[in-house]
Protein backbone atom coordinates (compact mmCIF):
# COMPACT_ATOMS: atom_id res chain seq x y z
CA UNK A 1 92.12 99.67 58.48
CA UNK A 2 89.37 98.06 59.42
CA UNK A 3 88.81 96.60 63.59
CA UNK A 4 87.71 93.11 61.82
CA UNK A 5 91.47 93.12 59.77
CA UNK A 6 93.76 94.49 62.46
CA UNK A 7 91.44 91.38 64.90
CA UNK A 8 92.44 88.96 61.96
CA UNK A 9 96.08 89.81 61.75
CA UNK A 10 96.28 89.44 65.36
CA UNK A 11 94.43 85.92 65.11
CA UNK A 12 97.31 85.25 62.81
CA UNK A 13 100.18 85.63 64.85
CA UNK A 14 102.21 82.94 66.40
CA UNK A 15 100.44 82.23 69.97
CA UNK A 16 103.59 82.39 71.72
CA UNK A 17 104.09 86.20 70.39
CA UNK A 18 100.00 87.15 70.73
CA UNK A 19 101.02 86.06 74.46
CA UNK A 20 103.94 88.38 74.98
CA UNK A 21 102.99 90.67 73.57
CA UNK A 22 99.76 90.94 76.11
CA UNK A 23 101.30 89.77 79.07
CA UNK A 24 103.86 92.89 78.54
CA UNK A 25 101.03 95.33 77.47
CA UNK A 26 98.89 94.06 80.22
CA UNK A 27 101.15 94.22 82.76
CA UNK A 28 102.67 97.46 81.64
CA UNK A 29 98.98 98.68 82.38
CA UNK A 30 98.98 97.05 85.74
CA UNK A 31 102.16 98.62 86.74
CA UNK A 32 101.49 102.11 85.70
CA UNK A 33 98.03 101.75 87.48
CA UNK A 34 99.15 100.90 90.68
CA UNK A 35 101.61 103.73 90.23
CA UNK A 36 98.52 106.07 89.37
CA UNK A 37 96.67 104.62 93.04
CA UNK A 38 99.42 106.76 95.05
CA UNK A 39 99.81 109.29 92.38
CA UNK A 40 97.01 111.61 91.04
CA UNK A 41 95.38 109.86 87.52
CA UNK A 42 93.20 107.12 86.93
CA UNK A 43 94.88 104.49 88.69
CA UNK A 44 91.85 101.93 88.96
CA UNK A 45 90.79 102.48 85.79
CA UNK A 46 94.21 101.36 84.27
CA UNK A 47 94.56 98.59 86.50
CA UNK A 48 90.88 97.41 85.38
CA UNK A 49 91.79 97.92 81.84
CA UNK A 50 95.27 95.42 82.07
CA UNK A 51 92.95 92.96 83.45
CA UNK A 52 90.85 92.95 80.74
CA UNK A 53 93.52 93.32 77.98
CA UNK A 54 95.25 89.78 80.03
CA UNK A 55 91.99 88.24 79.76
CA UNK A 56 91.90 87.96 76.24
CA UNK A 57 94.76 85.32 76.46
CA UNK A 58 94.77 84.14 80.14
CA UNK A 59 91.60 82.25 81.65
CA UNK A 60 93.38 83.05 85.26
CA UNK A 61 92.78 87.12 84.13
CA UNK A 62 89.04 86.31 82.34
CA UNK A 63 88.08 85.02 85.73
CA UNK A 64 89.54 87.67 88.02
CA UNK A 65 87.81 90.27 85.33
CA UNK A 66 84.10 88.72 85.97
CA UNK A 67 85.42 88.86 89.37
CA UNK A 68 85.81 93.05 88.92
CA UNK A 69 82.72 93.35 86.52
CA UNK A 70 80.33 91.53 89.63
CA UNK A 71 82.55 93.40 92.36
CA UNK A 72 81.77 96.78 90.11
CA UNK A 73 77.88 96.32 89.73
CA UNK A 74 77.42 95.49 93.09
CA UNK A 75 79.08 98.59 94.02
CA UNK A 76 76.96 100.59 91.85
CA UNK A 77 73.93 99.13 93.18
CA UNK A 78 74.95 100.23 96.63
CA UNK A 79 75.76 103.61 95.56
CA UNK A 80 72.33 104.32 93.54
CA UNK A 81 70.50 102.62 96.37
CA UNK A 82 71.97 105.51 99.13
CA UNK A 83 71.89 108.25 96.11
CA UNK A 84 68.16 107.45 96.35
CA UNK A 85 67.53 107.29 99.92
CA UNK A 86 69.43 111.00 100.18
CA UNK A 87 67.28 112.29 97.20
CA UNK A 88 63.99 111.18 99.39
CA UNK A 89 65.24 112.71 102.51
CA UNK A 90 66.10 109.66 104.59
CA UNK A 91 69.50 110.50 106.20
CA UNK A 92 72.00 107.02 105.30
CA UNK A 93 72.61 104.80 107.54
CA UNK A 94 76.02 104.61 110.33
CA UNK A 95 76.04 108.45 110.04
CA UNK A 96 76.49 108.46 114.05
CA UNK A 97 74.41 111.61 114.40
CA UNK A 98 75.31 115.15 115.49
C-alpha cells in the first residue's frame, strides 16, 4: 500500500474521527514523552514528534511546531558556532577560568 492511498483514505474519513483519532495519538506521544524527560529514552524527541502529528489537524499545534522548528535551528546555530570556536582553539565564552 502505497503512502499516496493510505494519505487518501485518511482524507476520506469523517473529520470528527481524523480528529480523534490524532488528538489521542498525539497526545499519547506527548504523554509518553514527558514520561521519557525523567526516565531514560528519547523523551524530547517524542514530545516533538506529538506536536507535529497534532499539527496536521490543529493550527494551535502547526504554530507551536514552527515555534520548535525556529527554537531548534537557532539552537543548532549556537552549538556549531562554539563547536567551531573549540575546533580553532579559542576557549568558549563564561568558562570562569581555572
Amino acid at each position: 500500500m502505497s503512502r499516496e492511498s493510505v494519505v487518501a483514505q485518511w482524507r476520506r474519513l469523517p473529520h470528527p474521527i481524523r480528529w480523534v483519532g490524532v488528538a489521542a495519538v498525539g497526545g499519547a506521544l506527548i504523554v509518553v514523552g514527558v514520561i521519557l524527560l525523567v526516565l531514560p529514552g528519547p523523551g524530547l524527541v517524542l514530545i516533538a514528534l506529538g506536536v507535529a502529528v497534532l499539527a496536521t489537524e490543529f493550527a494551535w499545534a502547526e504554530s507551536i511546531l514552527a515555534r520548535m522548528k525556529s527554537t531548534g535551528s537557532a539552537a543548532a546555530d549556537s552549538a556549531r558556532r562554539a563547536i567551531a570556536k573549540r575546533r580553532n582553539g579559542t576557549p568558549p565564552s563564561g568558562d570562569g577560568g581555572s
